[in-house]
C-alpha atoms as a PDB file:
ATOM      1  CA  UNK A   1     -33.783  21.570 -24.777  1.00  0.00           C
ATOM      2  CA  UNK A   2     -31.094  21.909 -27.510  1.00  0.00           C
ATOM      3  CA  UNK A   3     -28.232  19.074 -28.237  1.00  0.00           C
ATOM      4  CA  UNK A   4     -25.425  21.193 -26.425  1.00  0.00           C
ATOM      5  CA  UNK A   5     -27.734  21.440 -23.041  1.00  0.00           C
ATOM      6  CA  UNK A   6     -28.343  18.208 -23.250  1.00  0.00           C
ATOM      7  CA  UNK A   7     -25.186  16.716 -23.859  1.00  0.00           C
ATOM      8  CA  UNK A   8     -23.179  19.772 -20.920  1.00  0.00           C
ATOM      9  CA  UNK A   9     -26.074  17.969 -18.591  1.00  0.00           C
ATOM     10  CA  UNK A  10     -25.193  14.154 -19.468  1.00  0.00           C
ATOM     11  CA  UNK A  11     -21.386  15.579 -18.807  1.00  0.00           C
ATOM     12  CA  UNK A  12     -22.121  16.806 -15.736  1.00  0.00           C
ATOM     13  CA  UNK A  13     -23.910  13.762 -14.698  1.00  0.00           C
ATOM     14  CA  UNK A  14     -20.719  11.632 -16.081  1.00  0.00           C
ATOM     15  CA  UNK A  15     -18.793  13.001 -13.672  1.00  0.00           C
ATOM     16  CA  UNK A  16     -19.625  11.737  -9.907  1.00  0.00           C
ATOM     17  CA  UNK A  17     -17.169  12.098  -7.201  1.00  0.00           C
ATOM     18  CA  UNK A  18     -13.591  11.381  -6.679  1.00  0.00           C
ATOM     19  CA  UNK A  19     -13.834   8.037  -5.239  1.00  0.00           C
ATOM     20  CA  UNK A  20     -16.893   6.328  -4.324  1.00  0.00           C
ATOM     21  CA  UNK A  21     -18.001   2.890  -3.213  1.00  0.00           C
ATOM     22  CA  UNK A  22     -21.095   0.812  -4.137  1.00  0.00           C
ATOM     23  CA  UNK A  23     -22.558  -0.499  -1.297  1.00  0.00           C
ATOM     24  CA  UNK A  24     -22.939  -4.198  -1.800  1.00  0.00           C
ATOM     25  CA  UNK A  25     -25.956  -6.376  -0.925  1.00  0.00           C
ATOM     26  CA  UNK A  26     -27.822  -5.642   2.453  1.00  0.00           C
ATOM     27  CA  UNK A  27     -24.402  -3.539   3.373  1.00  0.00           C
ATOM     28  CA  UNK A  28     -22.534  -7.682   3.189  1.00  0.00           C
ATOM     29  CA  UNK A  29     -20.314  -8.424   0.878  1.00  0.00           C
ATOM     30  CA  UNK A  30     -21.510 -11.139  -1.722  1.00  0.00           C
ATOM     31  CA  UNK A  31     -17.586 -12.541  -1.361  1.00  0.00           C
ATOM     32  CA  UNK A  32     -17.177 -15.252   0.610  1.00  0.00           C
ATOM     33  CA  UNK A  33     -13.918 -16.415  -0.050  1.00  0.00           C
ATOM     34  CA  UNK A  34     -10.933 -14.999  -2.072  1.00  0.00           C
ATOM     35  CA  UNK A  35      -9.742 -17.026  -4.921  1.00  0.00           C
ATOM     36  CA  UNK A  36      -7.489 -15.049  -7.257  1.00  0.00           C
ATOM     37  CA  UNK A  37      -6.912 -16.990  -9.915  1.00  0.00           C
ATOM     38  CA  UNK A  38      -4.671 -16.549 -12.657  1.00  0.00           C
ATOM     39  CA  UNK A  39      -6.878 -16.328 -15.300  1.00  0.00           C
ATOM     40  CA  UNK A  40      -8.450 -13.362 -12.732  1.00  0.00           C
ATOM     41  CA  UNK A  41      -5.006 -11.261 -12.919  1.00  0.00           C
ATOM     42  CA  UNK A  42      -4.796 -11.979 -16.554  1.00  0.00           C
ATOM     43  CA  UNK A  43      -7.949 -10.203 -17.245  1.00  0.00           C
ATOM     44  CA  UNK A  44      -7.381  -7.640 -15.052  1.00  0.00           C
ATOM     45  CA  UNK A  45      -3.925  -7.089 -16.958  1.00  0.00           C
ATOM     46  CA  UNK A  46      -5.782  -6.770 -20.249  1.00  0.00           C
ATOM     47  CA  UNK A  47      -8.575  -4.148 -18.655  1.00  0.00           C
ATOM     48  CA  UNK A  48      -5.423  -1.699 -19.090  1.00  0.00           C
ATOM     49  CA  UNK A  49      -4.460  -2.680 -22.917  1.00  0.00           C
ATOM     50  CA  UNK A  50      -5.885   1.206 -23.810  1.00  0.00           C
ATOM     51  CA  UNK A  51      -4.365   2.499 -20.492  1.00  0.00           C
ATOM     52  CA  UNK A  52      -3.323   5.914 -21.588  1.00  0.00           C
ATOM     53  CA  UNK A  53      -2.628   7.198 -18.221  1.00  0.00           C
ATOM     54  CA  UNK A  54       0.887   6.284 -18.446  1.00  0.00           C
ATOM     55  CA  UNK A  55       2.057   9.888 -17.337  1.00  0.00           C
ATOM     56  CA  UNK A  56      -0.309   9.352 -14.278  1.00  0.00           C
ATOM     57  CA  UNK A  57       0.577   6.195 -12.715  1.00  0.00           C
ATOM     58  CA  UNK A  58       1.848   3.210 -13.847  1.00  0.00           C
ATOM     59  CA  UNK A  59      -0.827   0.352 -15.378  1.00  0.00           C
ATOM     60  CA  UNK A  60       1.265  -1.888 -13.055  1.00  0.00           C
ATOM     61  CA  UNK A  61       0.557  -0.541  -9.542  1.00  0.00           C
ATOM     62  CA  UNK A  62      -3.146   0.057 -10.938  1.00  0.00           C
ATOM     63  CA  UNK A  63      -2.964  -4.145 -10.895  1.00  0.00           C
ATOM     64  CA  UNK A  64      -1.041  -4.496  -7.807  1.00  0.00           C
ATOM     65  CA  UNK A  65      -3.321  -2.736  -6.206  1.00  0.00           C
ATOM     66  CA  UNK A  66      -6.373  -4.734  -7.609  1.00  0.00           C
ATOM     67  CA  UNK A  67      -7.921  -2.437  -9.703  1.00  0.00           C
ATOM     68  CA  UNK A  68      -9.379  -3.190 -13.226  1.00  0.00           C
ATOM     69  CA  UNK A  69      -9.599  -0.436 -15.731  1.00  0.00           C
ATOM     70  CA  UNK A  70     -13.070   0.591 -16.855  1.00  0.00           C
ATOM     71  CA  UNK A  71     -12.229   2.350 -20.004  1.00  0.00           C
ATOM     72  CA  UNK A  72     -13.817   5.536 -19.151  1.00  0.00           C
ATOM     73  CA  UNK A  73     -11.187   8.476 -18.302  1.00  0.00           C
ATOM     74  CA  UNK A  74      -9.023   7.036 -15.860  1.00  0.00           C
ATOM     75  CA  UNK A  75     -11.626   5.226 -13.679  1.00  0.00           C
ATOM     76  CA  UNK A  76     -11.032   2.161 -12.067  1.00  0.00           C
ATOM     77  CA  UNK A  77     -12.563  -0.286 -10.188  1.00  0.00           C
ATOM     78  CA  UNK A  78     -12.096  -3.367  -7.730  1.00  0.00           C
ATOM     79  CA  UNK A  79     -14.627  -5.854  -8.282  1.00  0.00           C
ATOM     80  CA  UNK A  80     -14.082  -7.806  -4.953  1.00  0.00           C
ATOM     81  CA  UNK A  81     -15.441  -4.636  -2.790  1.00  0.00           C
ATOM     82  CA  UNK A  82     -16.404  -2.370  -5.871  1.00  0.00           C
ATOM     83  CA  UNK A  83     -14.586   0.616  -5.153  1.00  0.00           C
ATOM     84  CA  UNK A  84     -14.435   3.065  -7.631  1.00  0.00           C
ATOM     85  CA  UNK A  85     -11.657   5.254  -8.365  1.00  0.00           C
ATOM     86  CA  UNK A  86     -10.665   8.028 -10.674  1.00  0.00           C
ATOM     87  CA  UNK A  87      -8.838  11.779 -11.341  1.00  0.00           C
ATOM     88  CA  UNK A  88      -5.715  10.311 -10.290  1.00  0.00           C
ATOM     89  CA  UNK A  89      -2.873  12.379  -8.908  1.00  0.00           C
ATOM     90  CA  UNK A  90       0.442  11.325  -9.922  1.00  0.00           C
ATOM     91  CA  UNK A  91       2.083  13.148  -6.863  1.00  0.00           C
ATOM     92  CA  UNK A  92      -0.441  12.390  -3.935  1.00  0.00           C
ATOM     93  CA  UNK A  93      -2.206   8.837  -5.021  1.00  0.00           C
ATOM     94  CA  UNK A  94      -0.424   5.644  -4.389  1.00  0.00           C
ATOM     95  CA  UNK A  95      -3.201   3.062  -5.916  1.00  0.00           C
ATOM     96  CA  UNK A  96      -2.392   0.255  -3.254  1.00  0.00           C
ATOM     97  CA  UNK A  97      -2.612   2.755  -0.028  1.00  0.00           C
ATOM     98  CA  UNK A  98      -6.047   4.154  -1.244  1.00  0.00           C
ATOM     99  CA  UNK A  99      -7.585   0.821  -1.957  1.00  0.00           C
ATOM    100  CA  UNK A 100      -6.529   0.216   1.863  1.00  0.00           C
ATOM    101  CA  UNK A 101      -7.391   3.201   3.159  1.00  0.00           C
ATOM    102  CA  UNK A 102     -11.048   3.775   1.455  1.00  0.00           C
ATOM    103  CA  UNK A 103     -11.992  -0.495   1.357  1.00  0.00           C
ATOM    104  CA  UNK A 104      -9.929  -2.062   4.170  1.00  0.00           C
ATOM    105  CA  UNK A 105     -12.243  -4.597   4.539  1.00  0.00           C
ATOM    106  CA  UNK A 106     -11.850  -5.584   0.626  1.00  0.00           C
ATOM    107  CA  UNK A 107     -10.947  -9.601   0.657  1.00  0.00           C
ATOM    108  CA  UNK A 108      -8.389  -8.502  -1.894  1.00  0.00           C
ATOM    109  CA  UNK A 109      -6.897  -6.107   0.340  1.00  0.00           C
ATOM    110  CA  UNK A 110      -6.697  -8.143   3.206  1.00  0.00           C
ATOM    111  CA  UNK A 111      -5.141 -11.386   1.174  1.00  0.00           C
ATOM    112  CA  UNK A 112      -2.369  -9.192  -0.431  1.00  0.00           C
ATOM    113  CA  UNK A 113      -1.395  -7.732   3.075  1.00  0.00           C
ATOM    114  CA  UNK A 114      -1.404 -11.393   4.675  1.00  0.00           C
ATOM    115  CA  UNK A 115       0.530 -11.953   1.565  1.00  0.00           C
ATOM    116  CA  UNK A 116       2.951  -9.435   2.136  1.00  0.00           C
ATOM    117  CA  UNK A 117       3.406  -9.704   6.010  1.00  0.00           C
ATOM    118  CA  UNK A 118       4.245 -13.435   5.384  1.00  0.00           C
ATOM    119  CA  UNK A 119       7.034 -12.248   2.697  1.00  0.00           C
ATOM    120  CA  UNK A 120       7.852  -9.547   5.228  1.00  0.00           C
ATOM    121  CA  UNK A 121       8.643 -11.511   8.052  1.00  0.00           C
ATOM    122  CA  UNK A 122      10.313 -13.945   6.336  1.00  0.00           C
ATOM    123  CA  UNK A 123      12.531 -11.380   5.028  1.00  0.00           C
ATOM    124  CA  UNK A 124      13.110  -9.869   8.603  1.00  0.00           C
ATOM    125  CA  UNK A 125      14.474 -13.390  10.103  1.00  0.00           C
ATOM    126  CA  UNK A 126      16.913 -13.967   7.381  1.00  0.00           C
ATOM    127  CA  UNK A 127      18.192 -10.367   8.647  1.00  0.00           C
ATOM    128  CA  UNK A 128      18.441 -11.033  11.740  1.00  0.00           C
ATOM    129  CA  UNK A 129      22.661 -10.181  13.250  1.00  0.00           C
ATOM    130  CA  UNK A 130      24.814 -13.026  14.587  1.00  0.00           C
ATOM    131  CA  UNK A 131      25.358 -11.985  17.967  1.00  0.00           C
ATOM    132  CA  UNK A 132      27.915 -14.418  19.380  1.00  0.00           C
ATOM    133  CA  UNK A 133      29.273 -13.054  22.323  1.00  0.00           C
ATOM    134  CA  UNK A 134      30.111  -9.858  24.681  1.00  0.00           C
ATOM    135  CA  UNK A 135      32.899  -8.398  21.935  1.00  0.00           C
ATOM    136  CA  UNK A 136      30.951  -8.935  19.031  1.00  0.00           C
ATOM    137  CA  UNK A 137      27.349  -6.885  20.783  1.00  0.00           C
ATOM    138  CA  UNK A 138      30.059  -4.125  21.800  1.00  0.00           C
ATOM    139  CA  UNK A 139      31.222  -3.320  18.392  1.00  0.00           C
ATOM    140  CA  UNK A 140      27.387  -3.320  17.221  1.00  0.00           C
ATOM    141  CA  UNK A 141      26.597  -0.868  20.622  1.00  0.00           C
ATOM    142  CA  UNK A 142      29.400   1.311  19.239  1.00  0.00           C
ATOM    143  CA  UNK A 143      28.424   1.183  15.614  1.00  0.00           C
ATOM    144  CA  UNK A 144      25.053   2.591  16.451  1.00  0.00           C
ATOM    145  CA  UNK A 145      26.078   5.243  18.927  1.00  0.00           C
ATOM    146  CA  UNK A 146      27.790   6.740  15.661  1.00  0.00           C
ATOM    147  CA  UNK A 147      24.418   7.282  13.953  1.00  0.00           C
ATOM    148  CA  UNK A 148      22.866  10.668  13.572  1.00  0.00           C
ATOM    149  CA  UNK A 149      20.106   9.274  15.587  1.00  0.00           C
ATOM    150  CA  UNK A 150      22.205   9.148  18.579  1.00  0.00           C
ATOM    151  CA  UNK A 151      24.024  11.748  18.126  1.00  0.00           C
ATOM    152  CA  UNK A 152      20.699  14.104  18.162  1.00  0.00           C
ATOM    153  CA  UNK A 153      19.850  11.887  21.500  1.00  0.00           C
ATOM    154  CA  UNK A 154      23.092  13.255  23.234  1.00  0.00           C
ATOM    155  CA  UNK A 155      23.029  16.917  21.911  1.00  0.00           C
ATOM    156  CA  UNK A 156      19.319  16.617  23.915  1.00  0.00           C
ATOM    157  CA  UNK A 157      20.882  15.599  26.910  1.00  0.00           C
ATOM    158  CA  UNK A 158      20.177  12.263  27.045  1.00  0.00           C
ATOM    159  CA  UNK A 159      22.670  10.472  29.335  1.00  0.00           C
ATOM    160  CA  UNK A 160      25.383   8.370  26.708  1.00  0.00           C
ATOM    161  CA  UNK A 161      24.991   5.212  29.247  1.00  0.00           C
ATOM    162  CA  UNK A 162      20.943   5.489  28.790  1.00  0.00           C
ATOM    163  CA  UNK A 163      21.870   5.290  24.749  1.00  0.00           C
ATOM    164  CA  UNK A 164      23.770   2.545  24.927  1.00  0.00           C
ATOM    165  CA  UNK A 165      21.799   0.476  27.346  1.00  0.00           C
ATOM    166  CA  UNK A 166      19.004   1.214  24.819  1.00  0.00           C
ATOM    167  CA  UNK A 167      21.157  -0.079  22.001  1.00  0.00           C
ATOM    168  CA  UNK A 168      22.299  -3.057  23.699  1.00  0.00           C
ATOM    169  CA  UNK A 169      18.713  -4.111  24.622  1.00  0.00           C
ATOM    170  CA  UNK A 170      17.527  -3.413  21.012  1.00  0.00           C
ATOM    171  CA  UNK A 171      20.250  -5.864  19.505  1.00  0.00           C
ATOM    172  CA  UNK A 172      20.190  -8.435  22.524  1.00  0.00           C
ATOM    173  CA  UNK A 173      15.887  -8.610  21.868  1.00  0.00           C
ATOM    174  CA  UNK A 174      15.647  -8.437  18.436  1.00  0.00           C
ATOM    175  CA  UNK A 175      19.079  -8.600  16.830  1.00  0.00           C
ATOM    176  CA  UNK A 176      19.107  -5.554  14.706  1.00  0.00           C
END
């Protein structure tokens, strides 16, 4: 075998699937708890020091997404449920949506999305309208029968008094 057949067949050995997962010990996961520490997110920061993927995706949503770069191409991998990623798609791939789709039982996956429903619904009750009386629902109703939304609803046939009842139930339930 000559240097250039050997090295073509350790290239196309280098380059295994898409995405792929190593299965962890007896199929369990040798993660009991989740402790991400700082010192953990500062390595993983520094993994992507010779990131040069920047026209792909951004280094940052790589980290959000818990991802540590392997220095090979743009692989990268999740050491809490070792999913491996690479040949990124700037257009299609959104880092944080294919961790959860491909390892949704990844501790670091389902921390960060406790993490954000907490921030999420604390958000939403800080939104919440000030509905304090009769007047004050009617000019909401009214506001909202304006919206395209409603608009498409009556130009279906819906019945206007079926809309509104609608609206006024939304905003009288959950107040927005």
């Amino acid at each position: 075998m000559t240097l250039n057949e050997t090295i073509s067949n350790l290239d196309q050995q280098e380059q295994p699937f898409k995405r792929h997962k190593n299965e962890n010990f007896n199929g369990k996961s040798h993660l009991n708890t989740f402790a991400e520490v700082e010192i953990l997110k500062q390595v993983r920061n520094r993994t992507y020091s010779h990131w040069s993927h920047r026209n792909l995706l951004s280094r940052e949503k790589m980290i959000r997404a818990g991802f540590f770069y392997c220095n090979v191409a743009d692989r990268v991998i999740c050491l809490y449920c070792n999913l491996i990623a690479q040949q990124w798609n700037p257009d299609e791939d959104d880092p944080w949506e294919l961790h959860k789709s491909l390892s949704a039982k990844c501790f670091y996956v389902i921390k960060q999305t406790q993490v954000n429903n907490t921030t999420n619904s604390a958000n939403s009750t800080t939104r919440k309208l000030q509905i304090s009386d009769e007047s004050t629902l009617s000019r909401f109703v009214a506001a909202r029968l304006d919206l395209p939304v409603s608009q498409r609803l009556l130009n279906r046939n819906f019945k206007l008094s079926i809309i509104k009842r609608c609206w006024e139930d939304q905003l009288r339930l959950k107040r927005d």
